[in-house]
Structures are given as structure tokens and as C-alpha cells.
Protein backbone atom coordinates (compact mmCIF):
# COMPACT_ATOMS: atom_id res chain seq x y z
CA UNK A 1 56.17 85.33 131.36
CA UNK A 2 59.69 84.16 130.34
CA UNK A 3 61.58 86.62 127.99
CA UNK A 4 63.12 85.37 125.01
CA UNK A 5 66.68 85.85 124.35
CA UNK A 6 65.21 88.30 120.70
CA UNK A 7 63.13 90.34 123.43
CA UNK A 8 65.00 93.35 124.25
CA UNK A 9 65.35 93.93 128.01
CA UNK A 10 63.81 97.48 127.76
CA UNK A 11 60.44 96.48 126.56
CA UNK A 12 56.76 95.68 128.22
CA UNK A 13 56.05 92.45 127.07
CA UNK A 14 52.98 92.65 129.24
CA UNK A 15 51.26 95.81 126.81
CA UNK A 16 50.53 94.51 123.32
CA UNK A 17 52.35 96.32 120.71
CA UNK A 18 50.90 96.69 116.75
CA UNK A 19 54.12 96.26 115.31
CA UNK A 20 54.07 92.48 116.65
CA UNK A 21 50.51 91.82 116.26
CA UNK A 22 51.00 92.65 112.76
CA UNK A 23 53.74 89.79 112.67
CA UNK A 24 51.43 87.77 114.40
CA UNK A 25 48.88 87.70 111.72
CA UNK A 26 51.53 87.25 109.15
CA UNK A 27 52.60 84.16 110.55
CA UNK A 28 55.99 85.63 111.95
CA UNK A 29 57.34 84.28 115.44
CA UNK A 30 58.48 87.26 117.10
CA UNK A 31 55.45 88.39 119.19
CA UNK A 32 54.25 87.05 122.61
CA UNK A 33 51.22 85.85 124.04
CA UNK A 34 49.96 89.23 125.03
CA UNK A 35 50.47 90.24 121.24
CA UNK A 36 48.54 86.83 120.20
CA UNK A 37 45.55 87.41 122.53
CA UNK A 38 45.05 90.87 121.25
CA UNK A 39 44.84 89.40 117.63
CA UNK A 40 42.88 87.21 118.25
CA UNK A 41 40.70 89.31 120.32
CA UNK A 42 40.24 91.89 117.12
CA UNK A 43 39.96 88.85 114.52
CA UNK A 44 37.12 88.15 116.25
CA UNK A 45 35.14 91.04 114.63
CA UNK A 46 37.47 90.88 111.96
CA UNK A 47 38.72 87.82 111.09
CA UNK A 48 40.22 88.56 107.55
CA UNK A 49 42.74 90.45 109.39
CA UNK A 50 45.42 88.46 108.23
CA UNK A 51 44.25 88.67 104.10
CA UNK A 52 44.48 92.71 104.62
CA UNK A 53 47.68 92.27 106.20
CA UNK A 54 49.22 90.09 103.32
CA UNK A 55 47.37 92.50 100.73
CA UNK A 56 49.19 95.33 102.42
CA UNK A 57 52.74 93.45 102.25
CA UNK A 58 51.66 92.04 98.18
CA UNK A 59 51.37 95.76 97.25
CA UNK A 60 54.40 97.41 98.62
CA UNK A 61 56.52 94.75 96.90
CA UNK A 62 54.92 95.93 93.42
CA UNK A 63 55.35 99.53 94.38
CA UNK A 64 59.12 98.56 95.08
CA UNK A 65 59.77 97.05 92.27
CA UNK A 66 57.62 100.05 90.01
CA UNK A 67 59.98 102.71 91.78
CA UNK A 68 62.97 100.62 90.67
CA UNK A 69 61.49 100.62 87.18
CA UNK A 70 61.10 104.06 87.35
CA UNK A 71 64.62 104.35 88.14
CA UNK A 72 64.35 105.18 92.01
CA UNK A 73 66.60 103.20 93.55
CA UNK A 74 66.41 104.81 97.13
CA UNK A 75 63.87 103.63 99.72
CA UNK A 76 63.24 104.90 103.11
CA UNK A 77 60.77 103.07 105.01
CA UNK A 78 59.24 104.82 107.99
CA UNK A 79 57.50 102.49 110.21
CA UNK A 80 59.04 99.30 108.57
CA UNK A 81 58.38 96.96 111.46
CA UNK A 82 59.51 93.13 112.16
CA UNK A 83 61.16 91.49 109.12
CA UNK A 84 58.93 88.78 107.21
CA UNK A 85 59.46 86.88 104.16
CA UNK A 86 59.57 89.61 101.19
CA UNK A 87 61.37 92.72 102.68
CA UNK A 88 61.97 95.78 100.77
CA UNK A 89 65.95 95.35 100.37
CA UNK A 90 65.24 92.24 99.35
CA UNK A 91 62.86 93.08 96.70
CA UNK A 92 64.66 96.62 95.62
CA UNK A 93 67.76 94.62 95.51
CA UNK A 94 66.53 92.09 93.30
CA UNK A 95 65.59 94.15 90.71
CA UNK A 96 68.78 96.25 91.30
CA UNK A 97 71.49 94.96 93.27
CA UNK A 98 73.04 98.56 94.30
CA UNK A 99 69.55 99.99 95.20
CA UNK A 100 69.73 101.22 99.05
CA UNK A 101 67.27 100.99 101.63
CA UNK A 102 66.89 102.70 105.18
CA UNK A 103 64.64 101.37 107.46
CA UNK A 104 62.91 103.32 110.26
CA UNK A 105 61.24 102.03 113.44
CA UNK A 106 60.31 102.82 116.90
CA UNK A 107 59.90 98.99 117.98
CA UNK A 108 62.91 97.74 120.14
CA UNK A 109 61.86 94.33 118.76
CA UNK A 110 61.45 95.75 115.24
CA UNK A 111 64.79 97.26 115.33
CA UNK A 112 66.66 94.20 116.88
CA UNK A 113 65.25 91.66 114.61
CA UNK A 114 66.16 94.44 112.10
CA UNK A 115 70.12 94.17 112.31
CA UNK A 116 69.83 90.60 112.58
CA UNK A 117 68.37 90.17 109.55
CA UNK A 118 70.64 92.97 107.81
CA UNK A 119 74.14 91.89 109.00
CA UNK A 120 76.57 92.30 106.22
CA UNK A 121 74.51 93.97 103.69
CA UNK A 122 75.86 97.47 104.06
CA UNK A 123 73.25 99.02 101.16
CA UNK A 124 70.78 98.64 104.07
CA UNK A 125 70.28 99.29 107.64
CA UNK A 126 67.78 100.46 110.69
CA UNK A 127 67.46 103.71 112.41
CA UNK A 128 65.23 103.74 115.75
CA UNK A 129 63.38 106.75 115.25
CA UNK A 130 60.32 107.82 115.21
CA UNK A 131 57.47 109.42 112.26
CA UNK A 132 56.11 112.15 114.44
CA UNK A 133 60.02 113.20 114.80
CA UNK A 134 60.76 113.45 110.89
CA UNK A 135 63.95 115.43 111.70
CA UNK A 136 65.46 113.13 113.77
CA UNK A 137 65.23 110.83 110.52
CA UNK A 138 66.30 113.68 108.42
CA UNK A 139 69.07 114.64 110.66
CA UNK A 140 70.19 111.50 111.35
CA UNK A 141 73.93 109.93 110.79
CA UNK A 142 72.13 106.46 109.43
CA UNK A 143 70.95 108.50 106.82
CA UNK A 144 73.55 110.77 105.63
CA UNK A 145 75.26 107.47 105.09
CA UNK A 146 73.12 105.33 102.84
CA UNK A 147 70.50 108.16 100.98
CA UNK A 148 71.36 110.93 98.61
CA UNK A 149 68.47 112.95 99.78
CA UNK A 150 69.91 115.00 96.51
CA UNK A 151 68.42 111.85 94.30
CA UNK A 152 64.98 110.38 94.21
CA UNK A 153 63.77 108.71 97.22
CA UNK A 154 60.58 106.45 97.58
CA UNK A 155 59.22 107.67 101.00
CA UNK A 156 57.29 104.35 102.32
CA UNK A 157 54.69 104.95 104.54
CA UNK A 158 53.01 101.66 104.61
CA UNK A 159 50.64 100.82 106.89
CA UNK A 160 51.96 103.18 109.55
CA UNK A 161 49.64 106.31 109.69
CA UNK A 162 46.86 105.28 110.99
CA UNK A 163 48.71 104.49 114.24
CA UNK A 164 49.03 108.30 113.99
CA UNK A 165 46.70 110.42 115.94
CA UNK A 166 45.63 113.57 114.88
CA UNK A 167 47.28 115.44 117.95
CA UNK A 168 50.48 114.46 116.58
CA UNK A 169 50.36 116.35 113.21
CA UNK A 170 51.08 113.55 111.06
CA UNK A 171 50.27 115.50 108.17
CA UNK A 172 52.85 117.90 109.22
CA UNK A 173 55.45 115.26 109.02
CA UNK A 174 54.85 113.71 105.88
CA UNK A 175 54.96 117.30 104.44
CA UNK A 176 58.55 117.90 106.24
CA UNK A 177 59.64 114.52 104.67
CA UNK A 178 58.31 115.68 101.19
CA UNK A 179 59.72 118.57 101.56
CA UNK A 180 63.13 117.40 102.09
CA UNK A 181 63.20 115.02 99.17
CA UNK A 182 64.26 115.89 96.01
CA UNK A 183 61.80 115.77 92.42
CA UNK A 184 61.09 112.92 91.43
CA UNK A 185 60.54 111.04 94.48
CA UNK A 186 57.44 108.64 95.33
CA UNK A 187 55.42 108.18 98.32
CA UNK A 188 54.33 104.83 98.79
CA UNK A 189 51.55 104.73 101.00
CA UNK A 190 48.79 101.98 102.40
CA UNK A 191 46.25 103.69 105.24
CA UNK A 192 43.24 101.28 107.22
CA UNK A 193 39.63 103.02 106.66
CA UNK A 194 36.18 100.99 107.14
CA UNK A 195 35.91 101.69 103.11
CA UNK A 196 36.06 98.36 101.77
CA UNK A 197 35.70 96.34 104.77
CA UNK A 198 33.18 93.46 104.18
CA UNK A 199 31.60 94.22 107.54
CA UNK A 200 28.75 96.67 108.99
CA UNK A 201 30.92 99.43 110.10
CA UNK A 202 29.60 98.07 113.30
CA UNK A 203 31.25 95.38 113.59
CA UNK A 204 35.26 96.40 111.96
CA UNK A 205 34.48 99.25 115.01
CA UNK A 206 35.18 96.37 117.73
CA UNK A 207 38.50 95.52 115.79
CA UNK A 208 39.14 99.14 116.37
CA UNK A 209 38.38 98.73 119.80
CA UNK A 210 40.78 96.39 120.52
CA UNK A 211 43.58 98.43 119.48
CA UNK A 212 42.84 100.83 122.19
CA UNK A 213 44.27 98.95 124.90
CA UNK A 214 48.12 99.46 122.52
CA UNK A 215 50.23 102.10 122.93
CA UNK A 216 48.84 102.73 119.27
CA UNK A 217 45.17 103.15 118.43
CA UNK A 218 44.19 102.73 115.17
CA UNK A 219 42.66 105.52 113.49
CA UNK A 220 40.47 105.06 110.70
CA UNK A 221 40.43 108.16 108.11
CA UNK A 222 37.93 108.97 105.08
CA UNK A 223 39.10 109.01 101.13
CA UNK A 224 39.67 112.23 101.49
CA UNK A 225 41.18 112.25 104.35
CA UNK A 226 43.82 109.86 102.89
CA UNK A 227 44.24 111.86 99.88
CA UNK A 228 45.29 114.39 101.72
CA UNK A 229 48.87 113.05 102.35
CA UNK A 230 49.58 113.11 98.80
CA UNK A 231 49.84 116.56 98.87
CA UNK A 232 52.54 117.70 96.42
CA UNK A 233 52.43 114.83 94.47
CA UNK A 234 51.34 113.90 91.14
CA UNK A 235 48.86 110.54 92.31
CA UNK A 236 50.62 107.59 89.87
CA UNK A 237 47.82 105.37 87.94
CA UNK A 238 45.69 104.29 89.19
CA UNK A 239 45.40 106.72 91.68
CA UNK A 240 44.39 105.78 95.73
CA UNK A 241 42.46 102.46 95.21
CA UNK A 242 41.82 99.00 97.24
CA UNK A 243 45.40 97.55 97.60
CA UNK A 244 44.37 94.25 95.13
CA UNK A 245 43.28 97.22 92.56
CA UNK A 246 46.82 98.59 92.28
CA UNK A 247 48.92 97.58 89.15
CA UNK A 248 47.59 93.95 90.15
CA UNK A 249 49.87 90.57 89.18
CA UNK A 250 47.00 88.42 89.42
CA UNK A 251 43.06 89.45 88.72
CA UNK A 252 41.88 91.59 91.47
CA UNK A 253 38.95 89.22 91.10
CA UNK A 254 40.36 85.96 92.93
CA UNK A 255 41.60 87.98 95.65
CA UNK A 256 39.84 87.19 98.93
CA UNK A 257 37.06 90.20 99.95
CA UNK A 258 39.04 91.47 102.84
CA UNK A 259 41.89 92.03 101.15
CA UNK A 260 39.89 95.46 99.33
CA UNK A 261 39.97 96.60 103.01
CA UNK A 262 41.55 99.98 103.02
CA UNK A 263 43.18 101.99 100.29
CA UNK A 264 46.50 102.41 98.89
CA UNK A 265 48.21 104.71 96.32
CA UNK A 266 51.67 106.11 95.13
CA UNK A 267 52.32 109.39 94.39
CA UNK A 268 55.43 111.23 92.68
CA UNK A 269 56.99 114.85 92.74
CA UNK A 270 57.49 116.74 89.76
């Protein structure tokens, strides 16, 4: 397999990897056949795949632009993966042009395509790091540069725990984030479960399955389960609903089935 000249030298292009299957179904161009066939493989039992992806993306630009309205104007986005069309700086920024955003990955591809795409704009940037190490975020120098953690922050965890497994605590890190932020800061959060999927559980399971041969499996949690990570924060109407279902542009009604797949919510500190 030839390696493009985007493809860092230090990655497996042979192992698929979530954070390019994800651009993949968004129509992006920086994956690779591996990432493709794995897909494709899981849209097979799934194939609205791509609808819950674009759902996902459609409600973390309203929750942007509701934090700006809120007046939070930081945004730290853990697990921000390969740029698309609709990025948070470039929504934030929109709706206020000195609102700052700090991006977090552990994809080398991710990260690359990253400071590409944020050249010049020095109210943003990318920090390789990783969620189950929130203190390396904390800690870092990337930070201390572009957030006030002495302000409100909007903590975006979108679409990024469920590649968390149990064994690594990750409700012990989004406490030690929460804890380090200061009132009046948001979590934004999106998380996969088989509630809502327009499948027998059956069925979404062999999706699941496919994930298993990532570096990442996907790990589906209950209602409550989600709910959970809002711990310490006041849940923001109208509370931890289908992604469509929160503060929709459009009626919830045209949106395509799959799209209800999973739940999302935002949550602020007193």
C-alpha cells in the first residue's frame, strides 16, 4: 500500500483506525483502504452509519454556537479528530471572532491534518494528547497558551467516549477535567448506545463487532450510564435526548431514523 505524502510515517496504515473511518463516512479523503473496508464492513449491519455521523457533527455546531450565546467563548475539544467541513473554530469564530479553541487528539493523522488546516489562526491549535491522560491536557504548554482555565470553558466530548473502555476510568477523567474548569462551564457531550437504533439490537451488535478488530472498540453504554458523566452539572434543556431532539433548526421530524441513534446532552456548572 503506497503512503500518501498527509500519512504520517509513524502510523499502521494496515490497522483501521475510528478516527478515519469516521471521516470516511463523512465523505472526508483522509482515510485508506483498510479504513474504507472496515466501514463498509460495519455499514453492512448498519448502513445509516453515515446519517448518525452527520447528526453527531449537526449537533455540536448548535451546542457551539449555544455556548457562544451563553457567553462561553472557550472550547476544548478532546477527541476532535480529522477536520471536515463545519469545525468548531470555525463555527465559535463565526459567532465571535476572538472565541478560542484547543483541539485534542491522539490520531497522528488527526493531528497533522489538524495544523494544516489551522495555519495562521493563532486563537486555535492541536495538542496530541490523549483523554485517559486528562493531565497531560491540563498540564500542557498548548493550553496555558490559548484557555483561561480561570473563565468558562465548553469541555467537548463528542463522540469520543465510547471508544473508552471501562478499564480506563473514563469517568475518572471527565471528573478531573470538570474539576479543573471553572463555574460556568459546559460539557458538550454525544455517546453511541443501541437506544434509538432502528435495528434489532441484533443486528447494530455486528456493527459493534467490527470495531473490534481497531485499536478502539466501541462501547455501547445505557441512559444511565451516559448520564452519569454529567456529574456536577446542571443538564441544559432539554436534557440527554436523540441528537435531532436537541434545540433542533429544522423539525426533528424530517430527519432520517438513524440519525435518533444515540443520545446527546449539554450540561453546565453552577
Amino acid at each position: 500500500m503506497e503512503r500518501p505524502a498527509w500519512a504520517p510515517r509513524s502510523i499502521d496504515i494496515t490497522v483501521p483506525s475510528v478516527s478515519r473511518m469516521y471521516d470516511y463516512y463523512l465523505g472526508g479523503s483522509h482515510n485508506f483502504e483498510v479504513d474504507r473496508e472496515a466501514a463498509r464492513r460495519a455499514m453492512e449491519f448498519m448502513p445509516g452509519l453515515p446519517k448518525i455521523m452527520q447528526a453527531n457533527r449537526a449537533f455540536m455546531r448548535r451546542a457551539v454556537r449555544f455556548a457562544v450565546a451563553e457567553g462561553v467563548t472557550q472550547f476544548l475539544d478532546i477527541g476532535s479528530g480529522i477536520p471536515t467541513f463545519g469545525n468548531v473554530h470555525e463555527v465559535a469564530q463565526a459567532a465571535d471572532p476572538e472565541a478560542r479553541v484547543m483541539y485534542v487528539d491522539h490520531d497522528p493523522v488527526a493531528v497533522a491534518h489538524s495544523k494544516v488546516v489551522l495555519e495562521g489562526n493563532d486563537r486555535a491549535d492541536i495538542l496530541a494528547a490523549d483523554l485517559r491522560k486528562p493531565g497531560e491536557i491540563l498540564g500542557s504548554d498548548e493550553v496555558g497558551r490559548l484557555i483561561d482555565l480561570n473563565r468558562p470553558v465548553a469541555l467537548l466530548l463528542v463522540a469520543i467516549l465510547h471508544f473508552v473502555e471501562e478499564a480506563d476510568d473514563p469517568y475518572g477523567a471527565v471528573a478531573e477535567l470538570r474539576e479543573a474548569l471553572a463555574p460556568g462551564s459546559m460539557l458538550v457531550l454525544t455517546h453511541a448506545a443501541y437506544e434509538g437504533i432502528p435495528l434489532p439490537p441484533e443486528r447494530a451488535e455486528g456493527a459493534v463487532g467490527v470495531y473490534r478488530d481497531t485499536r478502539n472498540p466501541l462501547i455501547m453504554r445505557t441512559r444511565d450510564e451516559i448520564a452519569r458523566f454529567f456529574e456536577g452539572y446542571d443538564m441544559v434543556e432539554p436534557g440527554l435526548v436523540p441528537m435531532p431532539r436537541w434545540r433542533p433548526d429544522t423539525a426533528p421530524e424530517d430527519e432520517d431514523p438513524y440519525a435518533f441513534s444515540g443520545l446527546a446532552g449539554v450540561g453546565r456548572t453552577a
